[in-house]
PDB file of N, CA and C in Angstrom:
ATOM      1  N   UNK A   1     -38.135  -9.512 -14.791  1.00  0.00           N
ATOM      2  CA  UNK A   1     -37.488  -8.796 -15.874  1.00  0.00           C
ATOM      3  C   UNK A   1     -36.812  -7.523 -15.369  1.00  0.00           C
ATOM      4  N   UNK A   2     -37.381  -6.643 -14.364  1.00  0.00           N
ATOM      5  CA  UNK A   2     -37.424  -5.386 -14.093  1.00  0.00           C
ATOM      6  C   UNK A   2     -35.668  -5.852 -13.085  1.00  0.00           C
ATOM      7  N   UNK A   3     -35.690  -6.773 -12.570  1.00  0.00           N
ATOM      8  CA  UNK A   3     -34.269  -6.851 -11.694  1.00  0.00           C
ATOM      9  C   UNK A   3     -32.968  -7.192 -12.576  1.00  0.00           C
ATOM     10  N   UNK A   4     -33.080  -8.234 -13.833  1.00  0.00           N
ATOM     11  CA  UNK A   4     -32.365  -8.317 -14.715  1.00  0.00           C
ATOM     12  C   UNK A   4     -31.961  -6.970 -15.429  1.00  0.00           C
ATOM     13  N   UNK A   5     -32.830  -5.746 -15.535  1.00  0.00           N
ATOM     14  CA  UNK A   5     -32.728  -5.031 -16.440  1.00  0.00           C
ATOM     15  C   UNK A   5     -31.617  -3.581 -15.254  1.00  0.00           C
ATOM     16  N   UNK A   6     -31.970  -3.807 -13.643  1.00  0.00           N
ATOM     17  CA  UNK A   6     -31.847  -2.940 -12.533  1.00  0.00           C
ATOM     18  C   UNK A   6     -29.560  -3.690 -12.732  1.00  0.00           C
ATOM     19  N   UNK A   7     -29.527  -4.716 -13.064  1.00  0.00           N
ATOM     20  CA  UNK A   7     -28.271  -5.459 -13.156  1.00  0.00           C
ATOM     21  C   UNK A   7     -27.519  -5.032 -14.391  1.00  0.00           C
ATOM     22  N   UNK A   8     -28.274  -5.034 -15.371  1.00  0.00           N
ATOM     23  CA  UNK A   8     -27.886  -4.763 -16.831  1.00  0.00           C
ATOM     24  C   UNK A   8     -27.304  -3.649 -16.910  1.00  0.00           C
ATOM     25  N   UNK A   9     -27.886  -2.303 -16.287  1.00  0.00           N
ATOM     26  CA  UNK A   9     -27.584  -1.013 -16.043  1.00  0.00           C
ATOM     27  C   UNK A   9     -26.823  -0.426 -15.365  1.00  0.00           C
ATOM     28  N   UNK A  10     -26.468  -1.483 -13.837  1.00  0.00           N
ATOM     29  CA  UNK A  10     -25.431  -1.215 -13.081  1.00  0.00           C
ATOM     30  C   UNK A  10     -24.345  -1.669 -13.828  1.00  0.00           C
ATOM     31  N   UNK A  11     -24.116  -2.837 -14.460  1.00  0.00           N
ATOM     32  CA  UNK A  11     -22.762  -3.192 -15.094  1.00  0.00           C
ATOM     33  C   UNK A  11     -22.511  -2.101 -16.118  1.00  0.00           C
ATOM     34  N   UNK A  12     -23.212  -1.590 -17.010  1.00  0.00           N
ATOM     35  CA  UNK A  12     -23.126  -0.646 -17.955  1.00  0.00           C
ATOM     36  C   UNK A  12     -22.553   0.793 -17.026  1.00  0.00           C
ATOM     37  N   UNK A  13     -23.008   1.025 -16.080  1.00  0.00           N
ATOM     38  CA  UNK A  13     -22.490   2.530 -15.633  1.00  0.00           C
ATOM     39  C   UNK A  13     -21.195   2.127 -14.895  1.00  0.00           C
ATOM     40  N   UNK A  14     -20.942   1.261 -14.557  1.00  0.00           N
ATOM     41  CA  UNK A  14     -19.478   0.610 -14.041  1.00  0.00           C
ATOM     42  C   UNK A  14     -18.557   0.548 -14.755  1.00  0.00           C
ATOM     43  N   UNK A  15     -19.229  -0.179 -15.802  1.00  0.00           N
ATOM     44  CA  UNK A  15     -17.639   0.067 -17.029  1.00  0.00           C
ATOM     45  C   UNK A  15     -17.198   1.504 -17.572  1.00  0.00           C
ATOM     46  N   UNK A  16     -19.028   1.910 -17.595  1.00  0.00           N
ATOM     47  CA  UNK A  16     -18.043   3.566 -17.902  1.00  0.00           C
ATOM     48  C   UNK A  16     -17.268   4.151 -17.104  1.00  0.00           C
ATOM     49  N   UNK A  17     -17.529   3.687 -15.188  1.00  0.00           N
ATOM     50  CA  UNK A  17     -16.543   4.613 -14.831  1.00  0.00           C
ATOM     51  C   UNK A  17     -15.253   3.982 -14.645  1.00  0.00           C
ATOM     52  N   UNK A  18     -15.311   3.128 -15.025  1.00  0.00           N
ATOM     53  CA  UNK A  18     -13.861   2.057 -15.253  1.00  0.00           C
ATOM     54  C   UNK A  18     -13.200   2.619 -16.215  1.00  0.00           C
ATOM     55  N   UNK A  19     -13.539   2.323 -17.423  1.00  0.00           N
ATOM     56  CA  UNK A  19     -13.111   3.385 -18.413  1.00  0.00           C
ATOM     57  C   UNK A  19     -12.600   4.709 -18.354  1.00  0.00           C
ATOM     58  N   UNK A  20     -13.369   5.663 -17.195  1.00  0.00           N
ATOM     59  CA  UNK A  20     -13.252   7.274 -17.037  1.00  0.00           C
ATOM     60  C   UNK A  20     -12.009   6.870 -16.338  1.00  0.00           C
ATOM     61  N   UNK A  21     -11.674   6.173 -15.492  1.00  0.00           N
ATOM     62  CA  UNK A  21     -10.690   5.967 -14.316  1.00  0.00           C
ATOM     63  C   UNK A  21      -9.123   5.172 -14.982  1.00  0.00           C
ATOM     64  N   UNK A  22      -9.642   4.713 -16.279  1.00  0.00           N
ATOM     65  CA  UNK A  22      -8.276   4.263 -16.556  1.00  0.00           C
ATOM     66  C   UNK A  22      -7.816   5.534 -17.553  1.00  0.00           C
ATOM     67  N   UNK A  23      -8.728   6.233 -17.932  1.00  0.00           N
ATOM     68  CA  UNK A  23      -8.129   7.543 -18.748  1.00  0.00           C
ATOM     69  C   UNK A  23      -7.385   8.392 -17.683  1.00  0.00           C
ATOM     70  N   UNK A  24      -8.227   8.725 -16.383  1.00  0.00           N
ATOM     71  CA  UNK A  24      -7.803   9.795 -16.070  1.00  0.00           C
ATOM     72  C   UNK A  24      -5.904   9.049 -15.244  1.00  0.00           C
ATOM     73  N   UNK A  25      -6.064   7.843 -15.310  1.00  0.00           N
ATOM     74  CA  UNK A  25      -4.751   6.884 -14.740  1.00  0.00           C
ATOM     75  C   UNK A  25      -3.743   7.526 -15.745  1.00  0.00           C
ATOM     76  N   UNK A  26      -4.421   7.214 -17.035  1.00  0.00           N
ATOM     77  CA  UNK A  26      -3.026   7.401 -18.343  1.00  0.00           C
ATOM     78  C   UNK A  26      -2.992   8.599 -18.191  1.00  0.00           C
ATOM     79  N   UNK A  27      -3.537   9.743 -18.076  1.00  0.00           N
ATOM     80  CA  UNK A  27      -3.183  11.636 -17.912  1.00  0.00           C
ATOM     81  C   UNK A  27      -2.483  11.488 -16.742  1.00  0.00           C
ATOM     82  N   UNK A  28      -2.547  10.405 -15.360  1.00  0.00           N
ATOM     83  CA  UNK A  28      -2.253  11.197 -14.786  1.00  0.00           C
ATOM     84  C   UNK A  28      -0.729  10.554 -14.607  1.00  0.00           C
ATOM     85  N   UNK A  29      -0.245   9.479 -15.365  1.00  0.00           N
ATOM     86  CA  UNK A  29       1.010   9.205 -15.677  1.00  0.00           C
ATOM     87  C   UNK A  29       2.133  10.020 -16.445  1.00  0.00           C
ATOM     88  N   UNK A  30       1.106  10.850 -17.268  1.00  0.00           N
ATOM     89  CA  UNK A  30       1.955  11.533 -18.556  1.00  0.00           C
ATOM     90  C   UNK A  30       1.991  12.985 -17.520  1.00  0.00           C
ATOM     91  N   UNK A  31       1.180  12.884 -16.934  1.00  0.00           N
ATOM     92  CA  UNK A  31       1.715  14.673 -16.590  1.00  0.00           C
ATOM     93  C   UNK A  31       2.645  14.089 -15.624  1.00  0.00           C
ATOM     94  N   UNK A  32       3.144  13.368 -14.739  1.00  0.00           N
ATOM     95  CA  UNK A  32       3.829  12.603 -13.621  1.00  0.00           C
ATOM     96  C   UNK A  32       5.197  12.923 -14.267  1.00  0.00           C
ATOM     97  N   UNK A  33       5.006  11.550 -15.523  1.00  0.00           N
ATOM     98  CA  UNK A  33       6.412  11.797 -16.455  1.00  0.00           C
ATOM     99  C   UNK A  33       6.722  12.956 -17.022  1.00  0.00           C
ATOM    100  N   UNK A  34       5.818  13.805 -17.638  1.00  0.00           N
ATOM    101  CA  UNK A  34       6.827  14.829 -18.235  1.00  0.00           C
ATOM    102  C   UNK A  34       7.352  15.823 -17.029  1.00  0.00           C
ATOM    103  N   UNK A  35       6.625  16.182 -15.696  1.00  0.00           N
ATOM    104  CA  UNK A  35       7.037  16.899 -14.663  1.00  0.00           C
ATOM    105  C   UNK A  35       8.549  16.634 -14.495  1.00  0.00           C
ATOM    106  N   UNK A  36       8.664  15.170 -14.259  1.00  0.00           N
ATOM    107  CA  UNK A  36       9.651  14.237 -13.648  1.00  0.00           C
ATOM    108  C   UNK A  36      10.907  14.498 -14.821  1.00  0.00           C
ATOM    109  N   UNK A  37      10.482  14.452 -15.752  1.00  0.00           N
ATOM    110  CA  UNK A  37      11.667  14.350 -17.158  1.00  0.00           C
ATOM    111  C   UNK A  37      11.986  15.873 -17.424  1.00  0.00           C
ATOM    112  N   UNK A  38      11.264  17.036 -16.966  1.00  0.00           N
ATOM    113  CA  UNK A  38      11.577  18.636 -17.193  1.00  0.00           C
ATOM    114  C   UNK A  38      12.929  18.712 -15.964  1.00  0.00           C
ATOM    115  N   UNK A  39      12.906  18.043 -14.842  1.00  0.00           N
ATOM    116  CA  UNK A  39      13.632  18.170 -13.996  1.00  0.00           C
ATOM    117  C   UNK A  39      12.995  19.067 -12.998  1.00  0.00           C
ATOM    118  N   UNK A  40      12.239  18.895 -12.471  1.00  0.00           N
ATOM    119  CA  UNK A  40      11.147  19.307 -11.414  1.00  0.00           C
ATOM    120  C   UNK A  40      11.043  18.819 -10.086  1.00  0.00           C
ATOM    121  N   UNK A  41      10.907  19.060  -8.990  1.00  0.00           N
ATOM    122  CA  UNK A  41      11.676  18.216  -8.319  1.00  0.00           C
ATOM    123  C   UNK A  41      10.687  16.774  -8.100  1.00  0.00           C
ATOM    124  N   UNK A  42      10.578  15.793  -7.305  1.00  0.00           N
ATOM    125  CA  UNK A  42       9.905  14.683  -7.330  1.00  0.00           C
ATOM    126  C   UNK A  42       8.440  14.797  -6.795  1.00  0.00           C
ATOM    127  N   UNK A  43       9.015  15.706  -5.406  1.00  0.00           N
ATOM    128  CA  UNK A  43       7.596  15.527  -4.806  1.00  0.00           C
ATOM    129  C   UNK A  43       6.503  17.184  -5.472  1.00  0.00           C
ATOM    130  N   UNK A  44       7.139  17.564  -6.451  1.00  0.00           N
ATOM    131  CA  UNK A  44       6.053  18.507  -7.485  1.00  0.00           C
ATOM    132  C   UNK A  44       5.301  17.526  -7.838  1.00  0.00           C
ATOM    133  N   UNK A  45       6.166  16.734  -9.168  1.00  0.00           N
ATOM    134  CA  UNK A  45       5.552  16.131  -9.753  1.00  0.00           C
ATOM    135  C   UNK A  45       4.575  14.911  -9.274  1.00  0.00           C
ATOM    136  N   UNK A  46       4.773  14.139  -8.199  1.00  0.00           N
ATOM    137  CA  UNK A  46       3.843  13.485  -7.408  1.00  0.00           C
ATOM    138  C   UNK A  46       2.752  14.258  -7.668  1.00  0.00           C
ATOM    139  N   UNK A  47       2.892  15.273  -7.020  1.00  0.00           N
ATOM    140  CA  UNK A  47       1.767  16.377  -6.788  1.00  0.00           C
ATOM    141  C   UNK A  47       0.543  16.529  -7.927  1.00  0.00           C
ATOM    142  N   UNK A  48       1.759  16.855  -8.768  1.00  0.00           N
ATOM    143  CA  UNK A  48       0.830  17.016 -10.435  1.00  0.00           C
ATOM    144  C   UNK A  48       0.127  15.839 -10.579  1.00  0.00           C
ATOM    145  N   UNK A  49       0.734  14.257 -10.566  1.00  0.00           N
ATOM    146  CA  UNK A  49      -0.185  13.443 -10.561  1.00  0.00           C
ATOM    147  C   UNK A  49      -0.865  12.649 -10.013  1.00  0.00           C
ATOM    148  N   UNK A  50      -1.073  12.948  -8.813  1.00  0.00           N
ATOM    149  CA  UNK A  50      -2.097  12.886  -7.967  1.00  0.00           C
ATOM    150  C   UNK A  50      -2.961  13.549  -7.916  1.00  0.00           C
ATOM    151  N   UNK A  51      -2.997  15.013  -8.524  1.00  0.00           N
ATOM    152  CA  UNK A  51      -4.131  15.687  -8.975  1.00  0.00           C
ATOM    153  C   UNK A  51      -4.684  15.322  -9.870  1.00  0.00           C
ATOM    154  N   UNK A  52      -4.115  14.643 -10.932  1.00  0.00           N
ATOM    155  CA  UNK A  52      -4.607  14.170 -12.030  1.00  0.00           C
ATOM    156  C   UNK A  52      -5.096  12.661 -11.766  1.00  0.00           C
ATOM    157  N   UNK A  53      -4.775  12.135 -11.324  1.00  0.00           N
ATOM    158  CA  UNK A  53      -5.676  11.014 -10.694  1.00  0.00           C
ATOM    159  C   UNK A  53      -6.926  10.785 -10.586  1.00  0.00           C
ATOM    160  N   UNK A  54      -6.856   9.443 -10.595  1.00  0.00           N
ATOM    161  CA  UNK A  54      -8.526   9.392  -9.428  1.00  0.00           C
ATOM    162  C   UNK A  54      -8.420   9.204  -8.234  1.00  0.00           C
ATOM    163  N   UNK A  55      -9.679   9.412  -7.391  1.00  0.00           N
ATOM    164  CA  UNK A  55      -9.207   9.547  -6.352  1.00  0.00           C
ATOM    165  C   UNK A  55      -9.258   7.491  -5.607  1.00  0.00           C
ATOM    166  N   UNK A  56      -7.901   7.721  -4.572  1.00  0.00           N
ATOM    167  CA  UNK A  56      -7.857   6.591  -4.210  1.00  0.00           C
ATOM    168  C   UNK A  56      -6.532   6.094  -4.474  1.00  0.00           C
ATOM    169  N   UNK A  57      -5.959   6.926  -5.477  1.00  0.00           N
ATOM    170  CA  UNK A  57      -4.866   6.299  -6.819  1.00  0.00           C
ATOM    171  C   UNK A  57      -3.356   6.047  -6.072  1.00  0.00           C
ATOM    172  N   UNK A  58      -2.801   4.639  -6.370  1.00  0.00           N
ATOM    173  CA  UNK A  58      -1.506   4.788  -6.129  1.00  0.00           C
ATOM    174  C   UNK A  58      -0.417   5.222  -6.896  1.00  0.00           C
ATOM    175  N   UNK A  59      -0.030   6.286  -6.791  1.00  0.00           N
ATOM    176  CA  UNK A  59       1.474   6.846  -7.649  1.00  0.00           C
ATOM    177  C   UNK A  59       2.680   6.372  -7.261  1.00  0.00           C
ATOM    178  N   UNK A  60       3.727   5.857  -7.981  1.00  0.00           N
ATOM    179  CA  UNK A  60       4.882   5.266  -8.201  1.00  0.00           C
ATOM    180  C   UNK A  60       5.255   6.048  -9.178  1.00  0.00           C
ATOM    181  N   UNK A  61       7.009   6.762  -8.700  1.00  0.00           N
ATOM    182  CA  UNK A  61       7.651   7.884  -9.796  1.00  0.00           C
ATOM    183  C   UNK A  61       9.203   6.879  -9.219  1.00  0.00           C
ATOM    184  N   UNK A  62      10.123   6.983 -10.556  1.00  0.00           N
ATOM    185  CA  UNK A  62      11.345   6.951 -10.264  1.00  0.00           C
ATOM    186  C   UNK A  62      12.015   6.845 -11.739  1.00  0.00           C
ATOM    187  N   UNK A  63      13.412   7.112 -11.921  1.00  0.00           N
ATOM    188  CA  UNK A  63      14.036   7.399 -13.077  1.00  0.00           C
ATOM    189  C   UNK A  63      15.374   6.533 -12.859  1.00  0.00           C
ATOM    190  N   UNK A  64      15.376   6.276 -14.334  1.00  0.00           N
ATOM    191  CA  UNK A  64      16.429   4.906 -14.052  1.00  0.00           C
ATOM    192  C   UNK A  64      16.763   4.990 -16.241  1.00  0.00           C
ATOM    193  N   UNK A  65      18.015   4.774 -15.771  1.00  0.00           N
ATOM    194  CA  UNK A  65      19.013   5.414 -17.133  1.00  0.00           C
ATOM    195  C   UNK A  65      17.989   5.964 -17.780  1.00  0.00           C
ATOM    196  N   UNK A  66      18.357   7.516 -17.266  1.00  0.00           N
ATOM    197  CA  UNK A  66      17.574   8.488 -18.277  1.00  0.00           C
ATOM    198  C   UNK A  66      16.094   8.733 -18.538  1.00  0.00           C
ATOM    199  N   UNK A  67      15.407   7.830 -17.909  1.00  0.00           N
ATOM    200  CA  UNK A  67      14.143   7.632 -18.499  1.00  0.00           C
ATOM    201  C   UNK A  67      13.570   8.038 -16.611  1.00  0.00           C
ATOM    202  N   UNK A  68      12.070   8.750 -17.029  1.00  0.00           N
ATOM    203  CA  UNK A  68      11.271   9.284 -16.004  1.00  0.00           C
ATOM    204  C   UNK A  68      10.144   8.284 -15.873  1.00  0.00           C
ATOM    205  N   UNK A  69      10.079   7.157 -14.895  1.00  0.00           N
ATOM    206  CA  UNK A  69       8.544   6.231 -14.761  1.00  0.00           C
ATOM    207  C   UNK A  69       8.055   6.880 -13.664  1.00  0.00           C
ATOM    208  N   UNK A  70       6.650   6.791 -14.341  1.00  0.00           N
ATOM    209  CA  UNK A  70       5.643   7.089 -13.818  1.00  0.00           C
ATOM    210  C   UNK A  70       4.214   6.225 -14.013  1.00  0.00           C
ATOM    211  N   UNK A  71       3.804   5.370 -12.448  1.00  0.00           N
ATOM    212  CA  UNK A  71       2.760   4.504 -12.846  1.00  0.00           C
ATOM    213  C   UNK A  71       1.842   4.468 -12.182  1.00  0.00           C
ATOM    214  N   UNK A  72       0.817   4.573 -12.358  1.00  0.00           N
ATOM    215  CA  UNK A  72      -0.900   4.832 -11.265  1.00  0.00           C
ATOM    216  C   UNK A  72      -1.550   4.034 -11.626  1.00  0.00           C
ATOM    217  N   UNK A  73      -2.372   3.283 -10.328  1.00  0.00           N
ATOM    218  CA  UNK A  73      -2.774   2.308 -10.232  1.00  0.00           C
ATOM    219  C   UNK A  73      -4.268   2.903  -9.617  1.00  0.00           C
ATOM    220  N   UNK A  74      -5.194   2.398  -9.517  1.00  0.00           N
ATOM    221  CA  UNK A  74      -6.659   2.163  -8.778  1.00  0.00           C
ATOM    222  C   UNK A  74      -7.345   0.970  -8.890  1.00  0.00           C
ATOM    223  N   UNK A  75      -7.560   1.073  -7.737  1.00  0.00           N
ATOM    224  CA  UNK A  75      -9.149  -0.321  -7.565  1.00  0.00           C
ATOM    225  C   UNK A  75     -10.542   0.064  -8.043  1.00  0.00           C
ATOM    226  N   UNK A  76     -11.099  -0.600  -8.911  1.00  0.00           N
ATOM    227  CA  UNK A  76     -12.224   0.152  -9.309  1.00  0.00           C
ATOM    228  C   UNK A  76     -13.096  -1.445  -9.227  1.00  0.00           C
ATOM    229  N   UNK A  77     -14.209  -1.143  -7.973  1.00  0.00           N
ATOM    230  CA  UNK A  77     -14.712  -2.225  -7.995  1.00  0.00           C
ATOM    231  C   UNK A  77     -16.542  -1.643  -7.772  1.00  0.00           C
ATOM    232  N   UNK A  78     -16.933  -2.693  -8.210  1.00  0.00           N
ATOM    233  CA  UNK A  78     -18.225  -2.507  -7.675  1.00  0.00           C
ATOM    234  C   UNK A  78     -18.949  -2.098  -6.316  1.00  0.00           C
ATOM    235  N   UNK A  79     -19.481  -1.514  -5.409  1.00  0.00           N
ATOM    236  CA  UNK A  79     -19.937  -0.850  -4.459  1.00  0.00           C
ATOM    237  C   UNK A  79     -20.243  -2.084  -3.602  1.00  0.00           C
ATOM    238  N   UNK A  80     -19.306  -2.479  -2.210  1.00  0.00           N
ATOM    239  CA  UNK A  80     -20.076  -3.547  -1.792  1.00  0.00           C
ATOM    240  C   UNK A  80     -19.389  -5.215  -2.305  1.00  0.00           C
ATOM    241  N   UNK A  81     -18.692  -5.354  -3.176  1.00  0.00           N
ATOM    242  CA  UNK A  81     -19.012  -6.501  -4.269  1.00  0.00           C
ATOM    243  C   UNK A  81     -17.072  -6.667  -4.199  1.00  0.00           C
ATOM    244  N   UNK A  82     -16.428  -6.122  -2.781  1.00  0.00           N
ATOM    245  CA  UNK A  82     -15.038  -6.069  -2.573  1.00  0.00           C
ATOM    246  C   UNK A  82     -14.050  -5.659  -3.400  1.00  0.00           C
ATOM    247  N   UNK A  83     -12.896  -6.447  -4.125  1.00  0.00           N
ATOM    248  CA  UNK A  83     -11.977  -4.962  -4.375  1.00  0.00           C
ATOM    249  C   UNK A  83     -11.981  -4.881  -5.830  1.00  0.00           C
ATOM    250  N   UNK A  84     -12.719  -5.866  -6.753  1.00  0.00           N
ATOM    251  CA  UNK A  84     -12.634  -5.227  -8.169  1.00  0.00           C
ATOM    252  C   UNK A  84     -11.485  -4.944  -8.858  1.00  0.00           C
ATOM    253  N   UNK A  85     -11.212  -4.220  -9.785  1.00  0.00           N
ATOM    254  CA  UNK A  85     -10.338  -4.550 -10.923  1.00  0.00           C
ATOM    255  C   UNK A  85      -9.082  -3.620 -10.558  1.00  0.00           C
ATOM    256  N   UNK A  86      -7.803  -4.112 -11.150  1.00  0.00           N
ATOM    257  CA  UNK A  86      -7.021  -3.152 -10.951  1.00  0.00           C
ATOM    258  C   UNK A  86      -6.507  -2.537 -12.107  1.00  0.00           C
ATOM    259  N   UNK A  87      -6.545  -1.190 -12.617  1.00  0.00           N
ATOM    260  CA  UNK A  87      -6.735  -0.881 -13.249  1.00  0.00           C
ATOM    261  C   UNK A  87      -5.432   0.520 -13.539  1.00  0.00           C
ATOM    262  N   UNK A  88      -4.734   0.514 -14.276  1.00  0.00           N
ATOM    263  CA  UNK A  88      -3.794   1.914 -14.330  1.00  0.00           C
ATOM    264  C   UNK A  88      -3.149   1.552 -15.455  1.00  0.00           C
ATOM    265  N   UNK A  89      -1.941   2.716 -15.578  1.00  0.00           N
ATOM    266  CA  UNK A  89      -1.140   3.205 -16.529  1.00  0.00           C
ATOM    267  C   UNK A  89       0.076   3.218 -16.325  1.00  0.00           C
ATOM    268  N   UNK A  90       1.618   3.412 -17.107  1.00  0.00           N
ATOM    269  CA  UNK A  90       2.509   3.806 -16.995  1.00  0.00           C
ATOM    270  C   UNK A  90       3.032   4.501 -18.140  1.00  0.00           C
ATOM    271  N   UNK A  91       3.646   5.621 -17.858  1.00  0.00           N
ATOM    272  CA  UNK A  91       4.392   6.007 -18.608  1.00  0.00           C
ATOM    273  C   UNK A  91       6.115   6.431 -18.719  1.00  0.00           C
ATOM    274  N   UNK A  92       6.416   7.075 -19.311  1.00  0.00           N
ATOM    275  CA  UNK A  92       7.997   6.851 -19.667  1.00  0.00           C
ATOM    276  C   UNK A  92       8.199   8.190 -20.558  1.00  0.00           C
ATOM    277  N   UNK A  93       8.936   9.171 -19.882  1.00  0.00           N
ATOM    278  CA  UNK A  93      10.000  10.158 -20.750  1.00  0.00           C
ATOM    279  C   UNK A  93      11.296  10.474 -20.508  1.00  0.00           C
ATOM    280  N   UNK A  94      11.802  10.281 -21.781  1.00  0.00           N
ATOM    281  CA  UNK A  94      13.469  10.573 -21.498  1.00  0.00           C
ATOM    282  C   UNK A  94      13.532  12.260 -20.570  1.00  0.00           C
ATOM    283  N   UNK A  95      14.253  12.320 -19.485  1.00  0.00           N
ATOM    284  CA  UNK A  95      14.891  13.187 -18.555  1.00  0.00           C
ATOM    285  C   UNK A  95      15.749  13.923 -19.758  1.00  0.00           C
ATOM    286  N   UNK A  96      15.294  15.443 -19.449  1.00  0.00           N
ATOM    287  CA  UNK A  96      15.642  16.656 -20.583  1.00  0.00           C
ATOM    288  C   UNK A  96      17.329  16.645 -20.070  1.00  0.00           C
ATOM    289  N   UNK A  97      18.339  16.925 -20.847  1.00  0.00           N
ATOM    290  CA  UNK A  97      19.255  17.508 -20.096  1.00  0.00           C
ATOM    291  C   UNK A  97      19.348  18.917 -19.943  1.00  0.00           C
ATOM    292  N   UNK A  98      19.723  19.015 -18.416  1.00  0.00           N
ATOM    293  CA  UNK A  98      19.558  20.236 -17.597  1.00  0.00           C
ATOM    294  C   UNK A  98      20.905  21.359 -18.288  1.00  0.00           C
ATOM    295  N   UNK A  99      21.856  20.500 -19.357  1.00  0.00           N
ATOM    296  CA  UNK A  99      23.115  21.279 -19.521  1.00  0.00           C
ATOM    297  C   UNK A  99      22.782  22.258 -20.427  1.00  0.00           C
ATOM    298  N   UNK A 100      21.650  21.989 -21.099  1.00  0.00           N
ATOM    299  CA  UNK A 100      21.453  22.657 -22.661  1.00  0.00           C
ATOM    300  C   UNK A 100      21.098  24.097 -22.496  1.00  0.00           C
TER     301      UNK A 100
END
Protein backbone atom coordinates (compact mmCIF):
# COMPACT_ATOMS: atom_id res chain seq x y z
CA UNK A 1 0.00 0.00 0.00
CA UNK A 2 2.72 2.33 1.40
CA UNK A 3 4.56 2.24 -2.40
CA UNK A 4 1.23 2.85 -4.26
CA UNK A 5 0.58 5.73 -1.99
CA UNK A 6 4.93 6.90 -2.30
CA UNK A 7 3.57 6.96 -6.50
CA UNK A 8 0.27 8.65 -5.87
CA UNK A 9 2.15 11.63 -4.33
CA UNK A 10 4.90 11.88 -6.73
CA UNK A 11 2.38 12.24 -9.67
CA UNK A 12 0.42 14.81 -7.58
CA UNK A 13 3.59 17.12 -6.87
CA UNK A 14 4.52 16.80 -10.66
CA UNK A 15 1.50 18.10 -11.99
CA UNK A 16 1.72 20.92 -9.72
CA UNK A 17 4.96 21.80 -10.95
CA UNK A 18 3.78 21.29 -14.45
CA UNK A 19 1.16 23.56 -13.88
CA UNK A 20 3.65 26.26 -12.00
CA UNK A 21 5.84 25.91 -15.27
CA UNK A 22 3.18 26.40 -17.81
CA UNK A 23 2.08 29.67 -15.89
CA UNK A 24 5.31 30.98 -15.45
CA UNK A 25 5.69 29.95 -19.74
CA UNK A 26 2.40 32.20 -20.33
CA UNK A 27 4.09 35.41 -18.10
CA UNK A 28 6.94 34.77 -19.62
CA UNK A 29 5.48 35.15 -23.25
CA UNK A 30 3.43 38.26 -22.38
CA UNK A 31 6.25 40.16 -20.89
CA UNK A 32 8.45 38.88 -24.22
CA UNK A 33 5.50 40.34 -26.34
CA UNK A 34 4.71 43.45 -24.85
CA UNK A 35 8.74 44.33 -24.55
CA UNK A 36 8.90 43.34 -28.28
CA UNK A 37 5.58 45.40 -29.35
CA UNK A 38 6.83 48.81 -27.07
CA UNK A 39 9.74 48.73 -29.57
CA UNK A 40 12.55 47.66 -27.32
CA UNK A 41 15.17 46.29 -28.83
CA UNK A 42 15.06 42.24 -29.31
CA UNK A 43 17.72 41.04 -27.35
CA UNK A 44 16.07 43.28 -24.08
CA UNK A 45 13.20 41.67 -24.50
CA UNK A 46 14.64 38.04 -24.80
CA UNK A 47 16.11 39.09 -21.67
CA UNK A 48 12.83 40.02 -19.96
CA UNK A 49 11.63 36.63 -20.91
CA UNK A 50 13.95 34.50 -20.01
CA UNK A 51 13.84 35.91 -16.70
CA UNK A 52 10.47 35.20 -16.57
CA UNK A 53 10.80 31.75 -17.51
CA UNK A 54 11.52 28.59 -16.15
CA UNK A 55 14.51 27.58 -16.00
CA UNK A 56 15.66 25.39 -19.00
CA UNK A 57 13.07 27.42 -21.24
CA UNK A 58 13.26 27.84 -24.96
CA UNK A 59 12.42 31.48 -26.17
CA UNK A 60 11.41 32.19 -29.76
CA UNK A 61 10.67 36.18 -30.49
CA UNK A 62 9.93 37.54 -34.00
CA UNK A 63 7.37 40.06 -35.58
CA UNK A 64 5.68 39.59 -38.71
CA UNK A 65 2.89 42.16 -40.12
CA UNK A 66 2.73 44.15 -37.15
CA UNK A 67 2.27 41.67 -34.66
CA UNK A 68 5.15 40.82 -31.80
CA UNK A 69 5.43 36.59 -31.27
CA UNK A 70 6.60 35.48 -28.54
CA UNK A 71 6.76 31.60 -27.60
CA UNK A 72 8.37 29.50 -24.61
CA UNK A 73 8.61 26.20 -24.49
CA UNK A 74 9.96 23.62 -21.53
CA UNK A 75 10.38 19.98 -20.91
CA UNK A 76 8.87 19.14 -17.78
CA UNK A 77 9.42 15.56 -17.12
CA UNK A 78 9.65 13.36 -14.36
CA UNK A 79 13.22 12.96 -12.60
CA UNK A 80 14.95 10.05 -14.30
CA UNK A 81 11.70 8.87 -16.31
CA UNK A 82 13.43 10.93 -19.71
CA UNK A 83 12.03 13.92 -21.43
CA UNK A 84 8.34 14.31 -20.38
CA UNK A 85 5.91 16.78 -21.52
CA UNK A 86 6.29 19.70 -23.59
CA UNK A 87 4.78 22.26 -22.29
CA UNK A 88 4.58 26.36 -23.16
CA UNK A 89 2.87 29.38 -24.37
CA UNK A 90 2.59 31.95 -27.06
CA UNK A 91 1.71 35.14 -27.25
CA UNK A 92 0.94 38.03 -29.68
CA UNK A 93 0.90 42.04 -29.50
CA UNK A 94 0.30 44.43 -32.09
CA UNK A 95 3.88 46.55 -32.43
CA UNK A 96 2.99 50.26 -30.95
CA UNK A 97 3.70 52.77 -33.64
CA UNK A 98 6.90 54.49 -32.91
CA UNK A 99 5.37 57.73 -35.05
CA UNK A 100 2.80 58.73 -32.43
Amino acid sequence: MLPALVVVLVLCLWSVTVVGQQLQCIDAARTGARALARGEPAALARAAAERAAPKGARVTMRTEGGLAVVEVHVSAGLPGAGPGLDIGSRAVAAVEDAGR
